[in-house]
PDB file of N, CA and C in Angstrom:
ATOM      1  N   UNK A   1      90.514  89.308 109.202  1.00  0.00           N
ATOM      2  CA  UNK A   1      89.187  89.592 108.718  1.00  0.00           C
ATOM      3  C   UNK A   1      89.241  90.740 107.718  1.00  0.00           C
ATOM      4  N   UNK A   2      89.961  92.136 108.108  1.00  0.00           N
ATOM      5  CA  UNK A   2      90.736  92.835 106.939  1.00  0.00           C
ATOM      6  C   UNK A   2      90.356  92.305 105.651  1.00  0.00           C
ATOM      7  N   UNK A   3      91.639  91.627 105.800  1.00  0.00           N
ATOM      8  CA  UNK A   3      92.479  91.309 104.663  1.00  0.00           C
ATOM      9  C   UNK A   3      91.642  90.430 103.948  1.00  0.00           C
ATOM     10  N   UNK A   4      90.635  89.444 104.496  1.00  0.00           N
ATOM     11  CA  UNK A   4      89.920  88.593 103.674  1.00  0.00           C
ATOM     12  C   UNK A   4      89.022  89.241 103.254  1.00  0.00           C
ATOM     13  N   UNK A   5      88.243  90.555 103.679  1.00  0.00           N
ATOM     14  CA  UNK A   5      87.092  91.261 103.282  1.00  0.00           C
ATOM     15  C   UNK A   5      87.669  92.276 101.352  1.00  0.00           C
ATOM     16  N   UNK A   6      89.038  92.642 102.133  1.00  0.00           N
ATOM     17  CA  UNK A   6      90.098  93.491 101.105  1.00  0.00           C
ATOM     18  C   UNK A   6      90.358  93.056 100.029  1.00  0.00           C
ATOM     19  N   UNK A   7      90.884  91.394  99.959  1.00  0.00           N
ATOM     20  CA  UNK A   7      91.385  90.456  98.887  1.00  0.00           C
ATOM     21  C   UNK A   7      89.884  90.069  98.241  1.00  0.00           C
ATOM     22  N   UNK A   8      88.879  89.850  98.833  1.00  0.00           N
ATOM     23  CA  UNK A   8      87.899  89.521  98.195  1.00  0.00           C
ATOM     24  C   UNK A   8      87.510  90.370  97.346  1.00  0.00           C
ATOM     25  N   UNK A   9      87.527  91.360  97.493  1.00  0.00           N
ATOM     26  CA  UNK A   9      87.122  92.971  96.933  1.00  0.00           C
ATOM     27  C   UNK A   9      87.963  93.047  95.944  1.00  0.00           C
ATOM     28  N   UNK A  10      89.613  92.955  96.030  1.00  0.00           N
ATOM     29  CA  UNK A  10      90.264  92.645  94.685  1.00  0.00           C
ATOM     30  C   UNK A  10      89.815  91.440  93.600  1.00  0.00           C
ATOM     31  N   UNK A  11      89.808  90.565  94.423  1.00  0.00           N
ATOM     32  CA  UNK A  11      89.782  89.037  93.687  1.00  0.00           C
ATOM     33  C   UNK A  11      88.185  89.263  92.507  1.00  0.00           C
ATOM     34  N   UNK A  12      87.134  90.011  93.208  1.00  0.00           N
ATOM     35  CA  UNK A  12      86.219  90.334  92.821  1.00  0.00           C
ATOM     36  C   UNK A  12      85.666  91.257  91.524  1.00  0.00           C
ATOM     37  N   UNK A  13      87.041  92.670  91.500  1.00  0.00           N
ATOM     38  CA  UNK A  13      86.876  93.348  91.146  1.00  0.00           C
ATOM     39  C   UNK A  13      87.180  93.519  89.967  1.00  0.00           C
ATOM     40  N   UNK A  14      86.912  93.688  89.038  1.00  0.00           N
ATOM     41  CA  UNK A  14      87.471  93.863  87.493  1.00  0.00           C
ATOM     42  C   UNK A  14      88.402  94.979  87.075  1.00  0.00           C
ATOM     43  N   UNK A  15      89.415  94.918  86.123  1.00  0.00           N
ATOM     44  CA  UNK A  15      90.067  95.649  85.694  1.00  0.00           C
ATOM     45  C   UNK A  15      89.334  96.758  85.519  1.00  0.00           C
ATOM     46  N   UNK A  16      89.749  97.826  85.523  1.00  0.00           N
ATOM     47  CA  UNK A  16      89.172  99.175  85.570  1.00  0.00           C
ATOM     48  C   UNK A  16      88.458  99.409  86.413  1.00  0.00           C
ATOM     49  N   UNK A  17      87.761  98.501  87.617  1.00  0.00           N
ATOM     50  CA  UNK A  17      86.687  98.275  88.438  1.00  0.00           C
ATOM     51  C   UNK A  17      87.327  99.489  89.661  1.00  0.00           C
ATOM     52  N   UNK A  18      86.384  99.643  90.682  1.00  0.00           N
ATOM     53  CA  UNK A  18      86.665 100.535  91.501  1.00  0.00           C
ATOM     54  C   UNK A  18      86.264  99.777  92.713  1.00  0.00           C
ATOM     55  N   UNK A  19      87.578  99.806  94.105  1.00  0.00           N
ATOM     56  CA  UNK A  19      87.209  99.493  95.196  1.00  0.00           C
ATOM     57  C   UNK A  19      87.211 100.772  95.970  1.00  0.00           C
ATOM     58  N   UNK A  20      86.099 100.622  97.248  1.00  0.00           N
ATOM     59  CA  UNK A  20      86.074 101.933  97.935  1.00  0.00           C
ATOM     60  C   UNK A  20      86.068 101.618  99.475  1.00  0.00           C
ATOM     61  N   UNK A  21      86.810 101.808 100.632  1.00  0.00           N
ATOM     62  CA  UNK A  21      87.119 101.560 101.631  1.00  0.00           C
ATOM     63  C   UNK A  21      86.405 102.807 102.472  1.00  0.00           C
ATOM     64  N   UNK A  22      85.487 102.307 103.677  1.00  0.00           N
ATOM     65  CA  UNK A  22      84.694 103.633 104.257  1.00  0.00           C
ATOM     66  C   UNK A  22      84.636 103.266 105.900  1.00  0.00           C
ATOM     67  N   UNK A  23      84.915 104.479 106.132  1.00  0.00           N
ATOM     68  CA  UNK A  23      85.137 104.055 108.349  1.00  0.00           C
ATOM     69  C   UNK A  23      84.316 105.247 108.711  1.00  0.00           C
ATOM     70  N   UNK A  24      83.156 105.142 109.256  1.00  0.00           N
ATOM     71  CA  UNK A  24      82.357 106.121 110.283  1.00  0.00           C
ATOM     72  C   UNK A  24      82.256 105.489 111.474  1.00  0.00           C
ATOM     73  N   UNK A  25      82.580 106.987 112.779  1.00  0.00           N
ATOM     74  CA  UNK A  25      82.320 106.528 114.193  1.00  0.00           C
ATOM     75  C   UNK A  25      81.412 107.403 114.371  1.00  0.00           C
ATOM     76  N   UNK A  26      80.753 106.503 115.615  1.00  0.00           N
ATOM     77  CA  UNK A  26      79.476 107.188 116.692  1.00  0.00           C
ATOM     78  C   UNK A  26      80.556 107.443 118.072  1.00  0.00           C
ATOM     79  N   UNK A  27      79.815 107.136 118.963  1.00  0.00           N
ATOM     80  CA  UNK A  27      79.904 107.618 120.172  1.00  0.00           C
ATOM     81  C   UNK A  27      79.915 106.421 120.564  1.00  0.00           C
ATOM     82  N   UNK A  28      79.480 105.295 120.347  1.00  0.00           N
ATOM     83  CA  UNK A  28      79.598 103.323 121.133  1.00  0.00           C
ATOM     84  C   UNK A  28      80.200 102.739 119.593  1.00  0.00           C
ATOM     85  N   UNK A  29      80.346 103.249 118.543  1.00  0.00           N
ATOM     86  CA  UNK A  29      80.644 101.594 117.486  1.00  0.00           C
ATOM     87  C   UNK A  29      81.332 102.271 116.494  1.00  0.00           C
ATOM     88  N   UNK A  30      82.243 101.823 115.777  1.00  0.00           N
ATOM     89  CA  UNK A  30      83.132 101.826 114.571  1.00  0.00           C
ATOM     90  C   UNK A  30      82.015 101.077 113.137  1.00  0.00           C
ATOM     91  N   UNK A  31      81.877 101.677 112.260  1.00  0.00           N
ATOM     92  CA  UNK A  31      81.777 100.974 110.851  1.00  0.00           C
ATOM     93  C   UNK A  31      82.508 101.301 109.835  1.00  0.00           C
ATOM     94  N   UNK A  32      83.139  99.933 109.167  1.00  0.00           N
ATOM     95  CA  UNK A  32      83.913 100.188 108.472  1.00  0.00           C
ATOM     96  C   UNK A  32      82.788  99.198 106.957  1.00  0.00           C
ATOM     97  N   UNK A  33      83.069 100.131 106.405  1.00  0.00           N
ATOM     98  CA  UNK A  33      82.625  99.184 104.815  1.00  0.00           C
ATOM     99  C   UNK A  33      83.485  98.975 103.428  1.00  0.00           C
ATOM    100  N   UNK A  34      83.355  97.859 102.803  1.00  0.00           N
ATOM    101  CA  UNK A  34      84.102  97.605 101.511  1.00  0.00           C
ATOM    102  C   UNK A  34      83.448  97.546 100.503  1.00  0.00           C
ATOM    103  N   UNK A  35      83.656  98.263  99.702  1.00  0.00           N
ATOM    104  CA  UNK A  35      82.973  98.027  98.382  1.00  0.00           C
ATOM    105  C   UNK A  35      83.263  97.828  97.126  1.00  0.00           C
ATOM    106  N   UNK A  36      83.017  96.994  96.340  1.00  0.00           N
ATOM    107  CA  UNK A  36      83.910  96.537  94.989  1.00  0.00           C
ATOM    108  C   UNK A  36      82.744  97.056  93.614  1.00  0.00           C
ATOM    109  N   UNK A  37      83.213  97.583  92.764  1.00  0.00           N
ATOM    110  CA  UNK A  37      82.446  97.497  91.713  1.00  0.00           C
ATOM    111  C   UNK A  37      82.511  96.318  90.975  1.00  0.00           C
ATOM    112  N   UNK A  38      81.753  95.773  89.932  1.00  0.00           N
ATOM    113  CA  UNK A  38      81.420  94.891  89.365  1.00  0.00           C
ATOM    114  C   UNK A  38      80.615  93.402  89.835  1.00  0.00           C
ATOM    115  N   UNK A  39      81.353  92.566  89.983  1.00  0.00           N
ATOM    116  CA  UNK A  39      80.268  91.221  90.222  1.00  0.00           C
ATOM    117  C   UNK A  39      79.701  91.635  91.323  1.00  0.00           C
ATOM    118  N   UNK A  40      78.457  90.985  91.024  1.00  0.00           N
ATOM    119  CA  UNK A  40      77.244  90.903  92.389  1.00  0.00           C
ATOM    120  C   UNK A  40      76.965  89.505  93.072  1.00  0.00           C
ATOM    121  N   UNK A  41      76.398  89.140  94.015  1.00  0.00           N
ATOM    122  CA  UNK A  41      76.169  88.384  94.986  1.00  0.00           C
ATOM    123  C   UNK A  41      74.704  88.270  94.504  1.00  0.00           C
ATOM    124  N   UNK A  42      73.967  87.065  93.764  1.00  0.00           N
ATOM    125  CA  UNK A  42      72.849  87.156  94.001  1.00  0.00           C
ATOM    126  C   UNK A  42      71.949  87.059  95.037  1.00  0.00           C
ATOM    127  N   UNK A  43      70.894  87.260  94.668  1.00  0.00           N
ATOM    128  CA  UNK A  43      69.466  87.600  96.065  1.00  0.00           C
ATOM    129  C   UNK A  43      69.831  86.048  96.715  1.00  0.00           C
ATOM    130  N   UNK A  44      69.744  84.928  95.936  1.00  0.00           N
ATOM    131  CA  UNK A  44      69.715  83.686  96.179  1.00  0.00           C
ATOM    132  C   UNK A  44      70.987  83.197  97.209  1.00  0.00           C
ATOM    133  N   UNK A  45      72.203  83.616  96.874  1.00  0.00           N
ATOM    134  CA  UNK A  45      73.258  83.375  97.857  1.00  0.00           C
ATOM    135  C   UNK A  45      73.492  84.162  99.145  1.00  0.00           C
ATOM    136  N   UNK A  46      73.056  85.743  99.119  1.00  0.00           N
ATOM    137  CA  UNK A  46      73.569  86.043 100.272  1.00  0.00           C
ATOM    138  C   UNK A  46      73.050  85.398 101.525  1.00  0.00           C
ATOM    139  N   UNK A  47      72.050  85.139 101.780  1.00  0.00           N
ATOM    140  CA  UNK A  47      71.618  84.647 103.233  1.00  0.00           C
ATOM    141  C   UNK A  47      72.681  83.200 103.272  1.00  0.00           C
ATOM    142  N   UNK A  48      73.375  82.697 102.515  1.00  0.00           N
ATOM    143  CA  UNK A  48      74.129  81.619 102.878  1.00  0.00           C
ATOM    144  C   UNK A  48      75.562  82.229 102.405  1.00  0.00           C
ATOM    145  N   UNK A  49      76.278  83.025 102.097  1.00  0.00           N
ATOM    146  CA  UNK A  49      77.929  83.840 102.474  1.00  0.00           C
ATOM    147  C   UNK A  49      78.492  83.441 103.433  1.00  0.00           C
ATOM    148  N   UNK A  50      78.095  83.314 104.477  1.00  0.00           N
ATOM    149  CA  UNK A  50      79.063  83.519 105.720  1.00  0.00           C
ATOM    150  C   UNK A  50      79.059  81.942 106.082  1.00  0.00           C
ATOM    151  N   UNK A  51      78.732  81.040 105.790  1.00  0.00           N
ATOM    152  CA  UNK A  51      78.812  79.683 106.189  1.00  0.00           C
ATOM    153  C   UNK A  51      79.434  79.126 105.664  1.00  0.00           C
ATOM    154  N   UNK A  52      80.355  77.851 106.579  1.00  0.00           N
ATOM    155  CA  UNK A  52      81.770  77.698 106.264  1.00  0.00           C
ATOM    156  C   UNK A  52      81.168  76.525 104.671  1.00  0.00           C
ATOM    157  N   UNK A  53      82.342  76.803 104.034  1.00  0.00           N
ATOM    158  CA  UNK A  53      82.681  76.004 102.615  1.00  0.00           C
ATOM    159  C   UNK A  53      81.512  76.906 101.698  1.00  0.00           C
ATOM    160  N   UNK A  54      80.611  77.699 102.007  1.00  0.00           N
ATOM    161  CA  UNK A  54      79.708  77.943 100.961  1.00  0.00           C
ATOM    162  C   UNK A  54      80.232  78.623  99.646  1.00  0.00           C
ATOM    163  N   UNK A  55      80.294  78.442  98.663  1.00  0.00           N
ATOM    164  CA  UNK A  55      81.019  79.247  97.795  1.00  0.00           C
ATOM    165  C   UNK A  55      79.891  79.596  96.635  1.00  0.00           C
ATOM    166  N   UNK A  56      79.285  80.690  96.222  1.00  0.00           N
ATOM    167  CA  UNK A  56      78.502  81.189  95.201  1.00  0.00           C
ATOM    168  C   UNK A  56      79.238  80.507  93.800  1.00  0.00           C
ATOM    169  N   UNK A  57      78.270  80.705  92.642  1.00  0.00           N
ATOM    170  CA  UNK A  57      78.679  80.129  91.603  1.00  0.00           C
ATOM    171  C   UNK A  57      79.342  80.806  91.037  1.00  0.00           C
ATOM    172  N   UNK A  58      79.616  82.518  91.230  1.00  0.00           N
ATOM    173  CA  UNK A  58      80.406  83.162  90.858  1.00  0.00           C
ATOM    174  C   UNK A  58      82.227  83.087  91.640  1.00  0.00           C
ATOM    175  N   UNK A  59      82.125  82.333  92.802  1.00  0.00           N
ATOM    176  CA  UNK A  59      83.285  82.658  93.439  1.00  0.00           C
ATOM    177  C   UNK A  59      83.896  81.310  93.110  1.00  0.00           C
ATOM    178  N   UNK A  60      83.269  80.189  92.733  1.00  0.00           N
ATOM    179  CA  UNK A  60      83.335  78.588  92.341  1.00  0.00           C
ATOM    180  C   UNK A  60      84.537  78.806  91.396  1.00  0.00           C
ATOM    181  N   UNK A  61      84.494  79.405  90.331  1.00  0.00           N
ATOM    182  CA  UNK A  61      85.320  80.105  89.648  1.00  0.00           C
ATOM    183  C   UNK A  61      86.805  80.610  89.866  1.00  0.00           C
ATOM    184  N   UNK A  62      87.002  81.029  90.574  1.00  0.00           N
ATOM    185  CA  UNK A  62      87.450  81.611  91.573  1.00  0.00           C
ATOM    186  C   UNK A  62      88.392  80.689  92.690  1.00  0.00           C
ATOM    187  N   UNK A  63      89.756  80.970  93.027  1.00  0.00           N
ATOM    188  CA  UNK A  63      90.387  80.166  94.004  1.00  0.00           C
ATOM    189  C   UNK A  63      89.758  80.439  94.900  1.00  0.00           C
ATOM    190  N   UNK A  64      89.841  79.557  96.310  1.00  0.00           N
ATOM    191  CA  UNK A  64      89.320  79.929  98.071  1.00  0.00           C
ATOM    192  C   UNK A  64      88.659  79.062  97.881  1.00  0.00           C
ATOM    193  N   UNK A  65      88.127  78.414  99.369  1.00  0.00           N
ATOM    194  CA  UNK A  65      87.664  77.315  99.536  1.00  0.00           C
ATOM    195  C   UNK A  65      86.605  77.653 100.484  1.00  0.00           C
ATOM    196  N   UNK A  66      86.232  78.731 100.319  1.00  0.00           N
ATOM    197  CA  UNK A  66      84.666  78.884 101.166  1.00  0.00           C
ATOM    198  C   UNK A  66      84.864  79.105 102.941  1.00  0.00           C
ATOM    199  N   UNK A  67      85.766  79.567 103.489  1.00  0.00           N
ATOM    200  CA  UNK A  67      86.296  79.512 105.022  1.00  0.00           C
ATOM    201  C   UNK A  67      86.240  81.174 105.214  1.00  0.00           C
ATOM    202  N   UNK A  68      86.696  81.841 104.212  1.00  0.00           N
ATOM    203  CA  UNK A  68      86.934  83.152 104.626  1.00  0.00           C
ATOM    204  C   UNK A  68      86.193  83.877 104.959  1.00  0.00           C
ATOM    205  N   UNK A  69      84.904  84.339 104.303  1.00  0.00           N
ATOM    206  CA  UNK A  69      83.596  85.048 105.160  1.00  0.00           C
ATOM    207  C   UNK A  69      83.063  84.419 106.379  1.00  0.00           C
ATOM    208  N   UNK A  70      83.122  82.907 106.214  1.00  0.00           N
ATOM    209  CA  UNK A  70      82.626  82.307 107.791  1.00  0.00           C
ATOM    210  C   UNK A  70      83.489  82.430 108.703  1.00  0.00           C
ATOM    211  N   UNK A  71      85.132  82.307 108.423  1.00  0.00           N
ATOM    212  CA  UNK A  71      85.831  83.310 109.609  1.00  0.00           C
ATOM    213  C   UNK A  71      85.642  84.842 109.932  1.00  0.00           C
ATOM    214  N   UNK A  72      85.507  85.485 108.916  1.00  0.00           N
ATOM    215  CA  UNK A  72      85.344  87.029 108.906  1.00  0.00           C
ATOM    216  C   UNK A  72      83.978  87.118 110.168  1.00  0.00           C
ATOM    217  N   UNK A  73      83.236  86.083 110.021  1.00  0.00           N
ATOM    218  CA  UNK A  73      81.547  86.700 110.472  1.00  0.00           C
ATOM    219  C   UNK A  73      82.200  85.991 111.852  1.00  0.00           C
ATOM    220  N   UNK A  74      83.137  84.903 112.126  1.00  0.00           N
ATOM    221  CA  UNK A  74      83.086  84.529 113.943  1.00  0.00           C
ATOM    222  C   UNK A  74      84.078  85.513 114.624  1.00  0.00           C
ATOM    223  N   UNK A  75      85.172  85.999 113.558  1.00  0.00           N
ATOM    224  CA  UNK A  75      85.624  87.121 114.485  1.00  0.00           C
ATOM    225  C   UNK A  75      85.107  88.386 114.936  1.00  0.00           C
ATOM    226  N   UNK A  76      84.037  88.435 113.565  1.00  0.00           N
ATOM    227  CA  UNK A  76      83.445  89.981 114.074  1.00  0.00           C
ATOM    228  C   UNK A  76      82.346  89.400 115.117  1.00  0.00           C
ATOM    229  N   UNK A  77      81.604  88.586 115.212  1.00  0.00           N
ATOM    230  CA  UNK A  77      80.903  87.779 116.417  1.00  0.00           C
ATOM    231  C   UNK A  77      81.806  87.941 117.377  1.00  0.00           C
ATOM    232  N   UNK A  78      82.824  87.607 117.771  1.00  0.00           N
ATOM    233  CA  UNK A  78      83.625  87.389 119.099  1.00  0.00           C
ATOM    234  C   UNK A  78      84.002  88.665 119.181  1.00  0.00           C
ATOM    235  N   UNK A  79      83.456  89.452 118.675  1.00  0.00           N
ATOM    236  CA  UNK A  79      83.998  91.100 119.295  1.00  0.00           C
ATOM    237  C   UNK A  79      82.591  92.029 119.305  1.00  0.00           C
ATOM    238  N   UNK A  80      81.710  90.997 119.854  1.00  0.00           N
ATOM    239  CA  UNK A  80      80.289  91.742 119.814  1.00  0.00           C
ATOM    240  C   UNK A  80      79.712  92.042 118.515  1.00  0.00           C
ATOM    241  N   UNK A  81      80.522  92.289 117.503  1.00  0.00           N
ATOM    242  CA  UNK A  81      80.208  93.209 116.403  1.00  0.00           C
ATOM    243  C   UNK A  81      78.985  92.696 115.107  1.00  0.00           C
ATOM    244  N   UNK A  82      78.774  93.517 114.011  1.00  0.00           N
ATOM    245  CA  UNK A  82      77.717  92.573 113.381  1.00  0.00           C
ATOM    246  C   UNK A  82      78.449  93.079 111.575  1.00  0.00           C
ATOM    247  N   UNK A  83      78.587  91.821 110.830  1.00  0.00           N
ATOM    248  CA  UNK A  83      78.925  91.805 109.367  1.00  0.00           C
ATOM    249  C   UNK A  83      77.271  91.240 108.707  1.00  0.00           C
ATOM    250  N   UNK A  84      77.615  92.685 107.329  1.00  0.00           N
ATOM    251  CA  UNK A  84      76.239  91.990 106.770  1.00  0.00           C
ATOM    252  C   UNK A  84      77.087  92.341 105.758  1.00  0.00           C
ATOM    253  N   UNK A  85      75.952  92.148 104.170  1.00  0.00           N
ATOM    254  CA  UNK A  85      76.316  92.267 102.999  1.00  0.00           C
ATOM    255  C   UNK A  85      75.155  92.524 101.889  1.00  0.00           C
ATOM    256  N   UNK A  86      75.447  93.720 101.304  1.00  0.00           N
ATOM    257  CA  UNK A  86      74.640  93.626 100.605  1.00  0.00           C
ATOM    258  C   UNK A  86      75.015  94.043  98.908  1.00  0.00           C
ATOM    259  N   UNK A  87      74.231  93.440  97.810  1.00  0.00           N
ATOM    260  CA  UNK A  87      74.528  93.145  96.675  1.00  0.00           C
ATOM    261  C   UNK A  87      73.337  93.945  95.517  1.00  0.00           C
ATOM    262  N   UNK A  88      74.084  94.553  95.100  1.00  0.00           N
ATOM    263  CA  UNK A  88      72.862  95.022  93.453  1.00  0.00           C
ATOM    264  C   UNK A  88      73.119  96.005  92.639  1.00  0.00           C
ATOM    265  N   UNK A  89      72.983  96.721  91.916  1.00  0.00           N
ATOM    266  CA  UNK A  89      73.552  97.840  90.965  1.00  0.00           C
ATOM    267  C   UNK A  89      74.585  97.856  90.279  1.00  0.00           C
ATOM    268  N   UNK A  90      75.617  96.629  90.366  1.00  0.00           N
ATOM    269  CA  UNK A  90      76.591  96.304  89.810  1.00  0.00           C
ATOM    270  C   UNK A  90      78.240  96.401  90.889  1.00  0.00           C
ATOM    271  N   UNK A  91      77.580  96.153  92.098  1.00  0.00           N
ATOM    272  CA  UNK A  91      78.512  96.502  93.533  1.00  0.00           C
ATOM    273  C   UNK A  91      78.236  95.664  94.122  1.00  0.00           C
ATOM    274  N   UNK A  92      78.909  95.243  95.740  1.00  0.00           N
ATOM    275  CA  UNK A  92      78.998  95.159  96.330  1.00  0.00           C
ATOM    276  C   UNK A  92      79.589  95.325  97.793  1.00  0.00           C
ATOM    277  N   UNK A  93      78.465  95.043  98.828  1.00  0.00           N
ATOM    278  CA  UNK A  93      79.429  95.468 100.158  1.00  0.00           C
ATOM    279  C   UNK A  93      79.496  95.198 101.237  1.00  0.00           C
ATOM    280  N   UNK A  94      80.284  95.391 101.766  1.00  0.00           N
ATOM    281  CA  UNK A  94      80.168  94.877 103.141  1.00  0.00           C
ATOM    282  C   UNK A  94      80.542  95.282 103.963  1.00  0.00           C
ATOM    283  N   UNK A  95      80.031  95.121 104.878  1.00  0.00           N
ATOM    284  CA  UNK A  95      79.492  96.660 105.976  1.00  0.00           C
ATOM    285  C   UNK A  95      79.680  95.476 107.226  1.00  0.00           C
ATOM    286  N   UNK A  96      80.961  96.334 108.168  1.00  0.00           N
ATOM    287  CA  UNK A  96      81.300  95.860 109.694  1.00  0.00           C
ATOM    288  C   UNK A  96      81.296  96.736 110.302  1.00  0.00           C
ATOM    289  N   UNK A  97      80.459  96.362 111.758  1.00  0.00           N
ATOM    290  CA  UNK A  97      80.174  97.649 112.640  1.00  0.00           C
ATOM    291  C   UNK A  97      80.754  96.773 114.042  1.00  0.00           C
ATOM    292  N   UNK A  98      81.454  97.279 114.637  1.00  0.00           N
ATOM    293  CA  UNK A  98      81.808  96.796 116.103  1.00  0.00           C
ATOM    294  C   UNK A  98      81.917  98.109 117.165  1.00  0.00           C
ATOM    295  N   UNK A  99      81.562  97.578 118.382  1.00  0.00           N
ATOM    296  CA  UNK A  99      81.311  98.239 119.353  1.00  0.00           C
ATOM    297  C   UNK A  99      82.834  98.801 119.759  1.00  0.00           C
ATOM    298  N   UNK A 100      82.670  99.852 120.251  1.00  0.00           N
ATOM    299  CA  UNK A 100      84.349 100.903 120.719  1.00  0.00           C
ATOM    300  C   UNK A 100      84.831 100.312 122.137  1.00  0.00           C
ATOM    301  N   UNK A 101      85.505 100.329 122.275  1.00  0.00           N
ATOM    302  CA  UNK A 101      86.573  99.497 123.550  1.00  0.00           C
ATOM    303  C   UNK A 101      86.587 100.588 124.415  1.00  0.00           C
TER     304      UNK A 101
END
């Protein structure tokens, strides 16, 4: 889940572009977030990201076959946890929070 959140963030990101990797703990949950500068996720696609084969018209482009965020979202599901995403200003991100063991 990593690595598909990580590679996306490269695959995403434009030359000169900036990725930014972020981990805050509480006292019950871990969040970790990714963030890529450049392409955005429109308003129109995010509520459908995480479902298997969906691929935006920007990622169509793009190798992957639409599996990787809908795995990313059942593993962080099977560990209680919650993946969202959000898109605008010329960024994107994505933000995983799971509960502490």
């Amino acid at each position: 889940m990593w690595i598909n959140l990580i590679d996306n963030a490269v695959k995403f990101t434009p030359e000169k572009g900036r990725i930014e990797i972020g981990i805050r703990e509480t006292d019950d949950k871990i969040t970790v977030s990714v963030k890529n500068s450049g392409s955005e996720i429109s308003d129109d696609d995010l509520p459908n990201i995480f479902r298997k084969f969906y691929r935006s018209d920007s990622a169509v482009k793009s190798s992957g076959n639409g599996l990787g965020l809908a795995i990313a979202s059942e593993i962080v599901a099977l560990h209680s946890g919650t993946i969202e995403a959000q898109s605008g200003g010329g960024s994107t991100t994505f933000t995983v929070t799971l509960p502490k063991i």
